[in-house]
C-alpha atoms as a PDB file:
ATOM      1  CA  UNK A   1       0.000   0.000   0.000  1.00  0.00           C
ATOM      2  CA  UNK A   2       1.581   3.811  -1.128  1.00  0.00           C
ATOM      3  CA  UNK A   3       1.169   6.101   2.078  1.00  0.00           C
ATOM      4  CA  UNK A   4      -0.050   9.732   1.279  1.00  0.00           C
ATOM      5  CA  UNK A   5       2.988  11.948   2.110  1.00  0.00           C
ATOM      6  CA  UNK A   6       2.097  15.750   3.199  1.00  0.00           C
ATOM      7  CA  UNK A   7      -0.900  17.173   5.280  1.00  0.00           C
ATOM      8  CA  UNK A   8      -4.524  16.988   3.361  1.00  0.00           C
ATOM      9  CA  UNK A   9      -6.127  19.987   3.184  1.00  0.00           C
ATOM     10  CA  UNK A  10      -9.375  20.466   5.016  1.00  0.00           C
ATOM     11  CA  UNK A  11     -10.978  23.180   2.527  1.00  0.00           C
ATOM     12  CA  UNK A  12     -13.408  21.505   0.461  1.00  0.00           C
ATOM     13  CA  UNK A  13     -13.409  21.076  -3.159  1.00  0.00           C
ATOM     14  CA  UNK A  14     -13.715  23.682  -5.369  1.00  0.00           C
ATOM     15  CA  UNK A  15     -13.717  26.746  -2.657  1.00  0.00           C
ATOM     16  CA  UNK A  16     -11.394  28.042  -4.113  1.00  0.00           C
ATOM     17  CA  UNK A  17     -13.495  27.934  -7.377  1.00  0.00           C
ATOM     18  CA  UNK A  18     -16.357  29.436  -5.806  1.00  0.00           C
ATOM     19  CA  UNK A  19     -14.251  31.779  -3.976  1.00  0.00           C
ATOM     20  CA  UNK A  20     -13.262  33.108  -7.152  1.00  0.00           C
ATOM     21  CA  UNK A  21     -16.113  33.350  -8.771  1.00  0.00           C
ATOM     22  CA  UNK A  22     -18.107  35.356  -5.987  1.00  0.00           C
ATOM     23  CA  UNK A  23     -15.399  37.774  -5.975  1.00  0.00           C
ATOM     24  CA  UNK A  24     -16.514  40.152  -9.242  1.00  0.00           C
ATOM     25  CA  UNK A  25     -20.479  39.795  -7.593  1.00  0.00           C
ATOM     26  CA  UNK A  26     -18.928  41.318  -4.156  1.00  0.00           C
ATOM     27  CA  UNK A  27     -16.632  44.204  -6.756  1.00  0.00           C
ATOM     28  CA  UNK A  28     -20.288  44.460  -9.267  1.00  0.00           C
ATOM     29  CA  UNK A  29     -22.335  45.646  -5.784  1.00  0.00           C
ATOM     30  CA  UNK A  30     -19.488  47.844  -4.808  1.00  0.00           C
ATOM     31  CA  UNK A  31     -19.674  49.630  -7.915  1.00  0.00           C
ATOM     32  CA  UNK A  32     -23.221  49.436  -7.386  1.00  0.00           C
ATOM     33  CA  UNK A  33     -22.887  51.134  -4.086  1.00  0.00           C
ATOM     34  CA  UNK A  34     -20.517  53.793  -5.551  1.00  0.00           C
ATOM     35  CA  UNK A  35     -23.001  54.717  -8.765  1.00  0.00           C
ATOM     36  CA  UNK A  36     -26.147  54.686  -6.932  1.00  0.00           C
ATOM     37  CA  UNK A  37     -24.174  57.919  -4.156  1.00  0.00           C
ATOM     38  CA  UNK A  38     -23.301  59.669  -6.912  1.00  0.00           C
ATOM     39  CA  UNK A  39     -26.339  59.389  -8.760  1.00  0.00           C
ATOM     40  CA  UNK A  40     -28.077  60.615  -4.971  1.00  0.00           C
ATOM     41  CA  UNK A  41     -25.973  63.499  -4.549  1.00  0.00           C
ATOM     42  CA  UNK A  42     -26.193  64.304  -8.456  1.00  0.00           C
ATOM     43  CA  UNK A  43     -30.076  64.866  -7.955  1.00  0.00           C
ATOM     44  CA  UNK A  44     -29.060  66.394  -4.569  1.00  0.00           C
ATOM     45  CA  UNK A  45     -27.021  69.262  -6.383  1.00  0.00           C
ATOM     46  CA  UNK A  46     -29.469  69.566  -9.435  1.00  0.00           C
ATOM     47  CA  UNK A  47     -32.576  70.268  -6.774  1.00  0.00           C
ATOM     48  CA  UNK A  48     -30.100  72.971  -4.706  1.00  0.00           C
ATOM     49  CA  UNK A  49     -28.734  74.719  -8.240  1.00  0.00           C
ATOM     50  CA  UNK A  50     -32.947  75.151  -9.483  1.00  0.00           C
ATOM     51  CA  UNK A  51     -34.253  76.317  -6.663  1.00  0.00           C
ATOM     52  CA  UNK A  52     -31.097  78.903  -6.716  1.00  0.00           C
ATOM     53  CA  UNK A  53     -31.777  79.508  -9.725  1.00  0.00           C
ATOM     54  CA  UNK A  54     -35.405  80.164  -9.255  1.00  0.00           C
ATOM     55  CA  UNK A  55     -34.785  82.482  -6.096  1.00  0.00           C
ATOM     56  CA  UNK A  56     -32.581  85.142  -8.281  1.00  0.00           C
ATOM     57  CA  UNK A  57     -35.333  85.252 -10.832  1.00  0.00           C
ATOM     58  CA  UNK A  58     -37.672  86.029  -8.372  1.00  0.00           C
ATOM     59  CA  UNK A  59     -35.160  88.300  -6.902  1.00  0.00           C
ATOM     60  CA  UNK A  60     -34.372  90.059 -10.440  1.00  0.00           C
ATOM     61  CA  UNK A  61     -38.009  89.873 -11.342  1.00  0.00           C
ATOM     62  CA  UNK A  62     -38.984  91.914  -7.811  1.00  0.00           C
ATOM     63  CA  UNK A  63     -35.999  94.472  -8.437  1.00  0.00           C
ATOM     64  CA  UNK A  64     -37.451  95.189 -11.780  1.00  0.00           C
ATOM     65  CA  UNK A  65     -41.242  95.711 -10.790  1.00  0.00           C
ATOM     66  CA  UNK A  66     -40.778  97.759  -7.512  1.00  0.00           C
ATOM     67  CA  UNK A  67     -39.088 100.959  -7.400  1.00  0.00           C
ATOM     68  CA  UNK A  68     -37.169 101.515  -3.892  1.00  0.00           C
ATOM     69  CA  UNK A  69     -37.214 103.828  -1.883  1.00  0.00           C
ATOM     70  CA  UNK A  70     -36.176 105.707   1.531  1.00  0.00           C
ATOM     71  CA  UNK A  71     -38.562 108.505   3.015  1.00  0.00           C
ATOM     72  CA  UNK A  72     -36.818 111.614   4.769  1.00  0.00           C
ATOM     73  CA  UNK A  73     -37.385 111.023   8.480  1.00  0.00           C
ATOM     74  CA  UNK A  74     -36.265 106.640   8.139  1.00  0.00           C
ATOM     75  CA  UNK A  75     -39.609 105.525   6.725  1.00  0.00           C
ATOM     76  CA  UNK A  76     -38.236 102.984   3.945  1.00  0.00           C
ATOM     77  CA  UNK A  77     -40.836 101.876   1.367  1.00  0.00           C
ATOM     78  CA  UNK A  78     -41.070 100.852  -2.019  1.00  0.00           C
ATOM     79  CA  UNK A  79     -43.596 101.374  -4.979  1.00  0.00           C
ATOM     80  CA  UNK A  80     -44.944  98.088  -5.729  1.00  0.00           C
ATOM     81  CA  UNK A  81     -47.359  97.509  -9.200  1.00  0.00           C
ATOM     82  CA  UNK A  82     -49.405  98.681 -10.212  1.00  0.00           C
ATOM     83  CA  UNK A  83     -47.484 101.916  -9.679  1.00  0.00           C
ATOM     84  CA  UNK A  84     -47.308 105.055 -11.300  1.00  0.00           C
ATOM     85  CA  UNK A  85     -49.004 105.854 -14.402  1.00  0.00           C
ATOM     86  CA  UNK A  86     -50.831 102.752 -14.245  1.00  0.00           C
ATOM     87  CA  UNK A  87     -54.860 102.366 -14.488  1.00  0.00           C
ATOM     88  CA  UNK A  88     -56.081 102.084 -10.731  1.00  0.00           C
ATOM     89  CA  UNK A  89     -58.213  98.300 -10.666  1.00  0.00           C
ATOM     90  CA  UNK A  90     -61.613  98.803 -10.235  1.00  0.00           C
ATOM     91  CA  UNK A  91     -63.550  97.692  -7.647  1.00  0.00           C
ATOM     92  CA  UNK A  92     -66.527  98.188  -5.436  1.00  0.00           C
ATOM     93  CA  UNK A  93     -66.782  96.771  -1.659  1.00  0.00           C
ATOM     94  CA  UNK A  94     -68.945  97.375   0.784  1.00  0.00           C
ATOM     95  CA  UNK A  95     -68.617  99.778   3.794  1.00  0.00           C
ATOM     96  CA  UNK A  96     -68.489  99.604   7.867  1.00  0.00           C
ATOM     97  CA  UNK A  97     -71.664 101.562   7.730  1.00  0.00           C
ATOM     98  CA  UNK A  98     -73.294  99.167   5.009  1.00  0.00           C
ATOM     99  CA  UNK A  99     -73.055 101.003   1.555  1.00  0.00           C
ATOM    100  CA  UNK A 100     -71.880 100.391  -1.230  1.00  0.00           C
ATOM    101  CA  UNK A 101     -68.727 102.324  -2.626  1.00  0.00           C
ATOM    102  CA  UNK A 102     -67.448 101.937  -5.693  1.00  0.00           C
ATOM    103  CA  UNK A 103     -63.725 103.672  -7.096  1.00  0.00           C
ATOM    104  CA  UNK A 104     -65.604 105.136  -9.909  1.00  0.00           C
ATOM    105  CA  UNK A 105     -67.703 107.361  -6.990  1.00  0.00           C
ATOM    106  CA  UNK A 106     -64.506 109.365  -6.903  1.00  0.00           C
ATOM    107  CA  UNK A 107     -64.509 109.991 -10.623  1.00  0.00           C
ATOM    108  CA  UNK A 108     -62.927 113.575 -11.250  1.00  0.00           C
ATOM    109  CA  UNK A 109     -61.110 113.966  -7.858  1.00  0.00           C
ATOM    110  CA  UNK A 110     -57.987 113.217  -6.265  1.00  0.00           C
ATOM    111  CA  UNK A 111     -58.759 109.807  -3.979  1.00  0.00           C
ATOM    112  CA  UNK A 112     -56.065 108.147  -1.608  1.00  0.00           C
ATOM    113  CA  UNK A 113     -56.781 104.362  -1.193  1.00  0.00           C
ATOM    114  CA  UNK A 114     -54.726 103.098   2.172  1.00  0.00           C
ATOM    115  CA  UNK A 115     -54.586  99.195   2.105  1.00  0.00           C
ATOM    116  CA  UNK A 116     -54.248  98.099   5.816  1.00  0.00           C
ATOM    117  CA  UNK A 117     -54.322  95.463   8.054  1.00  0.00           C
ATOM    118  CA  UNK A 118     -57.518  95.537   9.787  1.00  0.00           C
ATOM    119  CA  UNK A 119     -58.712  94.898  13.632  1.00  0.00           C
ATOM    120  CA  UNK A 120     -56.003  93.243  15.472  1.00  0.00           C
ATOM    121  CA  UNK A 121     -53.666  96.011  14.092  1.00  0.00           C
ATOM    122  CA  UNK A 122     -53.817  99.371  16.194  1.00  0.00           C
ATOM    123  CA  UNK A 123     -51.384 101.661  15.007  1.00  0.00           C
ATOM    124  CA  UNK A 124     -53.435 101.411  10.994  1.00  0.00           C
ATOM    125  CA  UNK A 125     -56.164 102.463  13.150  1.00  0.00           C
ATOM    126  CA  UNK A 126     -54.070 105.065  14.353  1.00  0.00           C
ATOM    127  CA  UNK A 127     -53.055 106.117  10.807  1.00  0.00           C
ATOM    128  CA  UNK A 128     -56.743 106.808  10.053  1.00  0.00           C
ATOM    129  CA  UNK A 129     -57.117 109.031  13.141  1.00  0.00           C
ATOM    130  CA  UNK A 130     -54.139 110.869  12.193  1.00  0.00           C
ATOM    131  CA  UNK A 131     -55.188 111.109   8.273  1.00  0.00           C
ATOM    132  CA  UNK A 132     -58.746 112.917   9.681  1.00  0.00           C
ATOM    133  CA  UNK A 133     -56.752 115.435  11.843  1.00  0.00           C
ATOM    134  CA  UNK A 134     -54.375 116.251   9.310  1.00  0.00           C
ATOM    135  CA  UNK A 135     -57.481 116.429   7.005  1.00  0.00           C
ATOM    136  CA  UNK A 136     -56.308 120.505   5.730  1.00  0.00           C
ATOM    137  CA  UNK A 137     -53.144 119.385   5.156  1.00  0.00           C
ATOM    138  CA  UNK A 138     -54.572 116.503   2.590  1.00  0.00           C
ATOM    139  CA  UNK A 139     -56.683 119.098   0.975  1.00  0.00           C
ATOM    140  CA  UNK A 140     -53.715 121.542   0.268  1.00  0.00           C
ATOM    141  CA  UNK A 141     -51.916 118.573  -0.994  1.00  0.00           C
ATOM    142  CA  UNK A 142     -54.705 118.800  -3.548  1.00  0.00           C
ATOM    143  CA  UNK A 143     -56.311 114.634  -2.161  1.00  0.00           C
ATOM    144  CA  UNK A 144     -59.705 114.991  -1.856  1.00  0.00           C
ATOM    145  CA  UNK A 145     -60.558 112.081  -0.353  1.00  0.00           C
ATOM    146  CA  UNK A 146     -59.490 108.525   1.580  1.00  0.00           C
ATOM    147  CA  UNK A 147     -60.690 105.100   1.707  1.00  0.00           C
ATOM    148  CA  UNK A 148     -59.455 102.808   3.215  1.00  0.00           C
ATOM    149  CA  UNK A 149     -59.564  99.254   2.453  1.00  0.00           C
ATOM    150  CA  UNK A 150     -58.666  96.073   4.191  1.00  0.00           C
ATOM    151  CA  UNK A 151     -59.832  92.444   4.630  1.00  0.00           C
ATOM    152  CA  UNK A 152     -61.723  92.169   7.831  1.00  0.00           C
ATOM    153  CA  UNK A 153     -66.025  91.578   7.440  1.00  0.00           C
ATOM    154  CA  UNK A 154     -67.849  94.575   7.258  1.00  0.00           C
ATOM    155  CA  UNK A 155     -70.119  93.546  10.354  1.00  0.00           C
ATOM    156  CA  UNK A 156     -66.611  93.642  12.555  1.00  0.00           C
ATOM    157  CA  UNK A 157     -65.547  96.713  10.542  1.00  0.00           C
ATOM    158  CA  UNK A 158     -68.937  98.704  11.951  1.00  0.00           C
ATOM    159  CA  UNK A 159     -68.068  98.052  15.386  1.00  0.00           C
ATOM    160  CA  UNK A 160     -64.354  99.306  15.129  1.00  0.00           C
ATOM    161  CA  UNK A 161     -65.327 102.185  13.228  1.00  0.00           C
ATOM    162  CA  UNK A 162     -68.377 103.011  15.603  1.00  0.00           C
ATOM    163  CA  UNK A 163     -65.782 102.484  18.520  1.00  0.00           C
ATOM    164  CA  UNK A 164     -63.325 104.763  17.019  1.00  0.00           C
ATOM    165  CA  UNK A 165     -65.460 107.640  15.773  1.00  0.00           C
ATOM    166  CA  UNK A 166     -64.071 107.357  11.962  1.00  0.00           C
ATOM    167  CA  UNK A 167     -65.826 109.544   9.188  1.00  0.00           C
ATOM    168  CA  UNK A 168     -63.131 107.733   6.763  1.00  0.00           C
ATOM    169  CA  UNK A 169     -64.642 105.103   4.515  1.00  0.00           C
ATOM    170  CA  UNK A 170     -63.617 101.426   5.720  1.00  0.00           C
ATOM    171  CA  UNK A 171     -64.261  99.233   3.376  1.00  0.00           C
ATOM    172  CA  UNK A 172     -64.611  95.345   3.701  1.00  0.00           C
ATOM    173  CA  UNK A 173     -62.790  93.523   1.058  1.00  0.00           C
ATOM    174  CA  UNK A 174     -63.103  89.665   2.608  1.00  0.00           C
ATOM    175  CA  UNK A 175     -61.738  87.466  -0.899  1.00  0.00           C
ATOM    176  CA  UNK A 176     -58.871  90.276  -1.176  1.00  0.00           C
ATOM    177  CA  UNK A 177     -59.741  90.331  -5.069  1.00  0.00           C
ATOM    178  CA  UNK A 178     -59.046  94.237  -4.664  1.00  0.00           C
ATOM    179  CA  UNK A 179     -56.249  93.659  -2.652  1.00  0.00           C
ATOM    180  CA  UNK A 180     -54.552  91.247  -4.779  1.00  0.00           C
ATOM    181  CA  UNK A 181     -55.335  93.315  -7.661  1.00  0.00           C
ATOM    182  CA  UNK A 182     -53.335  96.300  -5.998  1.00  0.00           C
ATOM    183  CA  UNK A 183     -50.759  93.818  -4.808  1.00  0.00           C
ATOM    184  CA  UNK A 184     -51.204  94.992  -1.568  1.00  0.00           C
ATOM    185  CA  UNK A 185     -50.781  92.168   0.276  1.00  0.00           C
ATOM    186  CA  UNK A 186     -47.281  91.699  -0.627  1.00  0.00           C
ATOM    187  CA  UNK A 187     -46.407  94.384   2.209  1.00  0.00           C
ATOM    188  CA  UNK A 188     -47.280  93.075   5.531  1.00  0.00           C
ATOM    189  CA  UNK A 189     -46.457  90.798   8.361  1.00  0.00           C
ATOM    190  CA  UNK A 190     -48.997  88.421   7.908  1.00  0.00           C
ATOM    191  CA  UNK A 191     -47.349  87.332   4.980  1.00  0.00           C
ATOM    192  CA  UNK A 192     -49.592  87.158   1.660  1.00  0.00           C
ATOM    193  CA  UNK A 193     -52.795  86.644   4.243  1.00  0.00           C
ATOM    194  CA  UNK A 194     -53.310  90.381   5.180  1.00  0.00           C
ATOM    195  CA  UNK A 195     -52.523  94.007   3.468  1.00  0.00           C
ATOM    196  CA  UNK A 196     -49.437  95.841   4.787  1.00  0.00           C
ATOM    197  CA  UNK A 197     -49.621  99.783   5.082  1.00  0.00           C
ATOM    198  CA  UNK A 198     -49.918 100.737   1.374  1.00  0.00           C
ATOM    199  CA  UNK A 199     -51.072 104.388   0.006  1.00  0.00           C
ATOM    200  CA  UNK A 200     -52.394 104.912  -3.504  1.00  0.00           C
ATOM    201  CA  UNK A 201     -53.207 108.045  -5.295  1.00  0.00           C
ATOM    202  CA  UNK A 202     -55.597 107.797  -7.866  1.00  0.00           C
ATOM    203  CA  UNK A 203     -56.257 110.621 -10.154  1.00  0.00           C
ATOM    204  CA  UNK A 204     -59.550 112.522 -11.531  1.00  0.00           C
ATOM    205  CA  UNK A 205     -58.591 109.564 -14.622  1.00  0.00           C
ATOM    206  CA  UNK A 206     -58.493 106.302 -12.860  1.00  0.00           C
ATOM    207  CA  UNK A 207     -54.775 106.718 -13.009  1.00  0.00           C
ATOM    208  CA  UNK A 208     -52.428 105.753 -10.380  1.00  0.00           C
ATOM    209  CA  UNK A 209     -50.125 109.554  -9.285  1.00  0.00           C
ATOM    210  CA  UNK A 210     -48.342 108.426  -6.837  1.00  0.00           C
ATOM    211  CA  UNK A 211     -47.969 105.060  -4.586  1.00  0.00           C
ATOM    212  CA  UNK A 212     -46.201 103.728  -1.376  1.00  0.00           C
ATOM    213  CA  UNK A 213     -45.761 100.721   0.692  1.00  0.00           C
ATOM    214  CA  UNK A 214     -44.497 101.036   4.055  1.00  0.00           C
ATOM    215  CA  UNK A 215     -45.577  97.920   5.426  1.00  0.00           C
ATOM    216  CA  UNK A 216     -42.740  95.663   3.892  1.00  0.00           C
ATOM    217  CA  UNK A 217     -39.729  94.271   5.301  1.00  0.00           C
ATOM    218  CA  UNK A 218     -37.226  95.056   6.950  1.00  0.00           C
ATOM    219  CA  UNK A 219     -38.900  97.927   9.456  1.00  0.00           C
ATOM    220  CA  UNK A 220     -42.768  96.613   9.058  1.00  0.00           C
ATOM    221  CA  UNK A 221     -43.731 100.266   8.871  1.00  0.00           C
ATOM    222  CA  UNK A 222     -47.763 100.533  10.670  1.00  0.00           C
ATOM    223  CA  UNK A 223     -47.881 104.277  11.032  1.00  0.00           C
ATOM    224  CA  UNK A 224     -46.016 106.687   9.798  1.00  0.00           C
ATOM    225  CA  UNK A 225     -46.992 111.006  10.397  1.00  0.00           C
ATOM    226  CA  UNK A 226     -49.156 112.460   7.688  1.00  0.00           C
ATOM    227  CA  UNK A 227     -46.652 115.151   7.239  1.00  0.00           C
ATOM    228  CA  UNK A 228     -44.622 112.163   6.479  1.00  0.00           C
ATOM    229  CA  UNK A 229     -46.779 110.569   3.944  1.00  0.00           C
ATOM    230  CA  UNK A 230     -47.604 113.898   2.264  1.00  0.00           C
ATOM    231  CA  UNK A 231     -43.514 114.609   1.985  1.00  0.00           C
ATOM    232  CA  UNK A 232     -42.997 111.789   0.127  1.00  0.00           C
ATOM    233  CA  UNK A 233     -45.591 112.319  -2.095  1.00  0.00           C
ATOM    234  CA  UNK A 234     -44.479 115.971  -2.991  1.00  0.00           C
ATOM    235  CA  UNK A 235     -41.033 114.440  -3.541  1.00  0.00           C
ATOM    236  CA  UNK A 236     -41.750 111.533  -5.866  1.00  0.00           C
ATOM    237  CA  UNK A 237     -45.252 112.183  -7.659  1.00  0.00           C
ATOM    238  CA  UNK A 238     -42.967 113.768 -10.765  1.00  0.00           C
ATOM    239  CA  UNK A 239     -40.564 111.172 -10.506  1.00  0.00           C
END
């Protein structure tokens, strides 16, 4: 009988076979691995680089549509659109006393419209108190009248105006169709929900003189002087 020099090895046949051939599987899912990250932070990158992308054109777009501005006295603002020059939107809402007023009532004079934020914000009430004192002033200034609009119901808007012993106009203007047709909304710090503290001089035409919105970031402007308001008019209705 031959004896079987050397040790046997224990590893079974073909391991090393199979070994060998599992060995471009394990390298395949590596690659896998590999392809599918970059892939992920490819679509990572591509989301970051739109929505860049889409915040400078809204950025450009804005800069191009608004004129700046910064009132003597701090009082930044800008003119938003429809702006100078413009035909005033046309509207007709009904009053805190229950009538019905319509922008072509003021045909032939010199109306301000001030867009503001309604009940829960005291200092636009305060505006309209100081807009009735200064009442002369507005005349010289050749306005002849103001309205002023924002969102709140007309049934609230009675109350307020009862409580506060306003002659003004306050018209109700719930759906903001007039509001988003002035754009006023845009100026405010309830976001898109509310108008900010925006002043619009329509003309004997229908056409927008002058306009100013106070309410925007940074300062949030709620009240400003009417010797402030009527300033900046003189100063930029013949820019």
């Amino acid at each position: 009988m031959t004896k079987t020099s050397g040790k046997q090895s224990t590893r079974p046949a073909g391991e090393n076979h199979r070994s060998r051939g599992r060995q471009p599987v394990r390298d395949l899912r590596r690659l896998h691995g590999r392809s599918s990250g970059h892939r992920g932070w490819f679509i990572v990158t591509a989301v970051i680089v739109v929505f860049a992308v889409a915040g400078l054109y809204v950025m450009y777009q804005n800069s191009h549509n608004e004129h700046s501005a910064t009132a003597v006295g701090g009082f930044n603002h800008v003119e938003g659109q429809p702006g100078k020059r413009s035909m005033a939107p046309g509207f007709t809402l009904i009053s805190a006393t229950g009538q019905r007023v319509s922008l072509s009532d003021f045909r032939g004079k010199n109306v301000l419209l001030y867009f503001q934020e309604g009940l829960m914000c005291e200092p636009c009430w305060t505006q309209i108190k100081d807009l009735e004192r200064n009442e002369t002033a507005l005349k010289t200034a050749g306005i002849d009248a103001v309205v002023s609009i924002t969102t709140d119901p007309a049934n609230l808007l009675r109350h307020k105006v009862g409580d506060e012993k306003l002659s003004t106009p306050v018209l109700s203007d719930p759906t903001m169709q007039v509001s988003r047709a002035y754009n006023a909304n845009r100026y405010g710090m309830m976001g898109d929900m509310r108008d900010g503290h925006s002043f619009v001089l329509v003309g004997p035409n229908a056409t927008i003189e002058w306009r100013a919105d106070y309410g925007g970031a940074p300062d949030y402007t709620m009240f400003l002087p009417t010797q402030q308001i009527l300033a900046d008019l003189e100063r930029e209705k013949t820019l």
